[in-house]
C-alpha atoms as a PDB file:
ATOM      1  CA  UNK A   1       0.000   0.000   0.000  1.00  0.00           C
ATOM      2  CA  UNK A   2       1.502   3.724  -1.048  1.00  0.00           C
ATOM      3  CA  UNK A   3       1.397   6.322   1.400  1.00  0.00           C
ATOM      4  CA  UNK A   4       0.093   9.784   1.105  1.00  0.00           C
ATOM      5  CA  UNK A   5       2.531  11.621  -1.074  1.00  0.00           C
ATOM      6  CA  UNK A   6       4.785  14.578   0.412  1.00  0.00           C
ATOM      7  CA  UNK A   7       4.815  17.342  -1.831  1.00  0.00           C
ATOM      8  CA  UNK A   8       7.533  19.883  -0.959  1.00  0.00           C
ATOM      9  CA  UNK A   9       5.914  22.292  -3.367  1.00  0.00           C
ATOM     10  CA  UNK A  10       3.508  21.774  -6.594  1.00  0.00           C
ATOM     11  CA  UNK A  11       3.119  24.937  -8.504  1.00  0.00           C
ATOM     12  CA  UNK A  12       2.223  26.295 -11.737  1.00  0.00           C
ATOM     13  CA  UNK A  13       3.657  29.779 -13.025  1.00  0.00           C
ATOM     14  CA  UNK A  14       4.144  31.473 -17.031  1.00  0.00           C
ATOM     15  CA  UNK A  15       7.736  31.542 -17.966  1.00  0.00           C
ATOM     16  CA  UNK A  16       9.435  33.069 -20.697  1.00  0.00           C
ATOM     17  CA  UNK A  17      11.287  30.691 -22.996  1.00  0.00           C
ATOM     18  CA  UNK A  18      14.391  31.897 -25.646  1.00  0.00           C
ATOM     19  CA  UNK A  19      15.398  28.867 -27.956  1.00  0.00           C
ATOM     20  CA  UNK A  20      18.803  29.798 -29.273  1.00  0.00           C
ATOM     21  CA  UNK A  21      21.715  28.033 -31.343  1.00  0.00           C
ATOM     22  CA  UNK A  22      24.803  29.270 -32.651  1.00  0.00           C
ATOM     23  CA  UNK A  23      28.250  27.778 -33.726  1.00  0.00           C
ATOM     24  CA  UNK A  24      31.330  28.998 -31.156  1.00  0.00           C
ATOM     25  CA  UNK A  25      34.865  28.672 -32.465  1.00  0.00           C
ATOM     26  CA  UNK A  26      35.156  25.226 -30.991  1.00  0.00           C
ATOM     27  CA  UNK A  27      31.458  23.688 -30.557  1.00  0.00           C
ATOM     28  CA  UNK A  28      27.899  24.711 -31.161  1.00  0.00           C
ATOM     29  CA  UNK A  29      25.818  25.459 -28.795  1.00  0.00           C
ATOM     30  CA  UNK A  30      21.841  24.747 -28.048  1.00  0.00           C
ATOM     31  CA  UNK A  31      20.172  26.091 -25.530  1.00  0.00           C
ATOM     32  CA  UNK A  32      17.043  27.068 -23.910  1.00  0.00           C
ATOM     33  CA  UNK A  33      17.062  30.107 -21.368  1.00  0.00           C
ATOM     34  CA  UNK A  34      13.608  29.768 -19.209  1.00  0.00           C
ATOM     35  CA  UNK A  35      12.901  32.748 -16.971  1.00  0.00           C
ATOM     36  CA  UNK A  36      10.409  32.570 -14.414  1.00  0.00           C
ATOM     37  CA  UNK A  37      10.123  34.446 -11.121  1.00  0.00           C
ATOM     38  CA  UNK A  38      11.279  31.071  -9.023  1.00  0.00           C
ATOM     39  CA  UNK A  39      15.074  31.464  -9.216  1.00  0.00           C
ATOM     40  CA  UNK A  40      14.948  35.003  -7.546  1.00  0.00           C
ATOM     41  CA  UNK A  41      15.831  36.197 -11.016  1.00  0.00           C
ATOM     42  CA  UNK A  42      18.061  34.137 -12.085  1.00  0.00           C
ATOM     43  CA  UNK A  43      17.683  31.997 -15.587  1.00  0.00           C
ATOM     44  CA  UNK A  44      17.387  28.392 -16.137  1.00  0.00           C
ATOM     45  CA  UNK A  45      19.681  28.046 -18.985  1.00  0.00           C
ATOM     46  CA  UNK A  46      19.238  24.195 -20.274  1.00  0.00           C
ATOM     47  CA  UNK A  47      22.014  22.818 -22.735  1.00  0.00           C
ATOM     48  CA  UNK A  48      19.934  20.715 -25.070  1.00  0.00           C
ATOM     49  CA  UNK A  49      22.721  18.997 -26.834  1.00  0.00           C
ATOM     50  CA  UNK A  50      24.645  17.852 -23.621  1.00  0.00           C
ATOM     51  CA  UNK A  51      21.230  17.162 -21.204  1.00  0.00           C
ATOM     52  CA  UNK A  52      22.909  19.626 -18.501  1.00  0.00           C
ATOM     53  CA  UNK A  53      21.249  22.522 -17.148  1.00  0.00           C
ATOM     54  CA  UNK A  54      22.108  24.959 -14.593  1.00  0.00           C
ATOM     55  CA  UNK A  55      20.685  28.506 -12.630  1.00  0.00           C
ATOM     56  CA  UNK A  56      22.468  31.159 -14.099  1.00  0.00           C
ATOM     57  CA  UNK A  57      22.590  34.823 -12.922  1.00  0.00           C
ATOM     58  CA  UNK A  58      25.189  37.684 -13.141  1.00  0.00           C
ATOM     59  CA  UNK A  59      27.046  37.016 -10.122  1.00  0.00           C
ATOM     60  CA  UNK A  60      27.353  32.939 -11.493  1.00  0.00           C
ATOM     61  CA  UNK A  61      29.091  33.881 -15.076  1.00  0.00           C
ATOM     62  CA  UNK A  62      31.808  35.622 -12.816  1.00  0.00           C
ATOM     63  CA  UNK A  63      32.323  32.883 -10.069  1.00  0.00           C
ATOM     64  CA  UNK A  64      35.688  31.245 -11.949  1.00  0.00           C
ATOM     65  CA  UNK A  65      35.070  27.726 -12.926  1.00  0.00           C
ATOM     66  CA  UNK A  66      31.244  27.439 -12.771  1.00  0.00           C
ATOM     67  CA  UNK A  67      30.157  27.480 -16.334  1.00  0.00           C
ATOM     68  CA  UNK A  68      33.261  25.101 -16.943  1.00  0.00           C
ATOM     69  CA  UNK A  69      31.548  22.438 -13.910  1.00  0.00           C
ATOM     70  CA  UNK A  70      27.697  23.222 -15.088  1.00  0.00           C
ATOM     71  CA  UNK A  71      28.070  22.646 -18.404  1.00  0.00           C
ATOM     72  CA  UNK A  72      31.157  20.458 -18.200  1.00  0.00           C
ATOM     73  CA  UNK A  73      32.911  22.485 -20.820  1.00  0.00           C
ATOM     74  CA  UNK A  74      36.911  22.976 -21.351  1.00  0.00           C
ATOM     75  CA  UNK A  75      38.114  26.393 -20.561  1.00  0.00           C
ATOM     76  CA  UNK A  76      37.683  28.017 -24.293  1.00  0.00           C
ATOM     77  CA  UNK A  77      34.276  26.460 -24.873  1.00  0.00           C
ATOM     78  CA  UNK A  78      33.189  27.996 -21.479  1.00  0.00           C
ATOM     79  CA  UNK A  79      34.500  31.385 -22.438  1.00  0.00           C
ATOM     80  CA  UNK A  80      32.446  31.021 -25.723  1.00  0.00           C
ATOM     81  CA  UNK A  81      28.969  29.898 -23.705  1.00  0.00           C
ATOM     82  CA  UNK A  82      29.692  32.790 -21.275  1.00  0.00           C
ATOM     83  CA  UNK A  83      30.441  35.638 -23.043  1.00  0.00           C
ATOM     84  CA  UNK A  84      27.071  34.972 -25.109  1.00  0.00           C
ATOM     85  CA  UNK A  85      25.059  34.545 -21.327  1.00  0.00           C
ATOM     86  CA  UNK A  86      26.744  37.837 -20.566  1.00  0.00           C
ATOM     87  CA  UNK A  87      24.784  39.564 -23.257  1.00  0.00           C
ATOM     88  CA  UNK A  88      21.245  37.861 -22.222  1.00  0.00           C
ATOM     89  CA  UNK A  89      21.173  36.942 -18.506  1.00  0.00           C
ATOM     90  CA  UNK A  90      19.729  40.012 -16.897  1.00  0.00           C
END
């Protein structure tokens, strides 16, 4: 017999979806950026291609080594991914 299920939280809310894909100098990238007001706003940016995603704000592209982790990108192809995040992550 199942027990009652524990929700932790269940909601619903509109988000705001960009679908983008362009070629770097050393690998192309797909993504989708999903805002939403959960994140405290930060942007769920989701790397299609490579089934990672991470939370991405302003103060996360300048923390040295995250993108690289997230994403699990060398050193150049990070640079690439966050210097185009720098011109849409709020």
């Amino acid at each position: 017999m199942m027990s009652e299920r524990f929700f932790l939280y269940d909601d619903t809310e509109e988000t705001k979806t960009r679908f983008v894909s362009f070629m770097g100098e050393h690998q192309r990238f797909d993504l989708a950026i999903m805002y939403s007001d959960r994140y405290f706003g930060k942007a769920m940016v989701m790397d299609i291609q490579g089934s990672r995603f991470a939370i991405i704000g302003q103060d996360d592209l300048e923390e040295e080594g995250y993108i690289e982790h997230a994403f699990k990108l060398s050193e150049q192809e990070a640079s690439e991914l966050r210097e185009f995040l720098n011109e849409v992550i709020l």
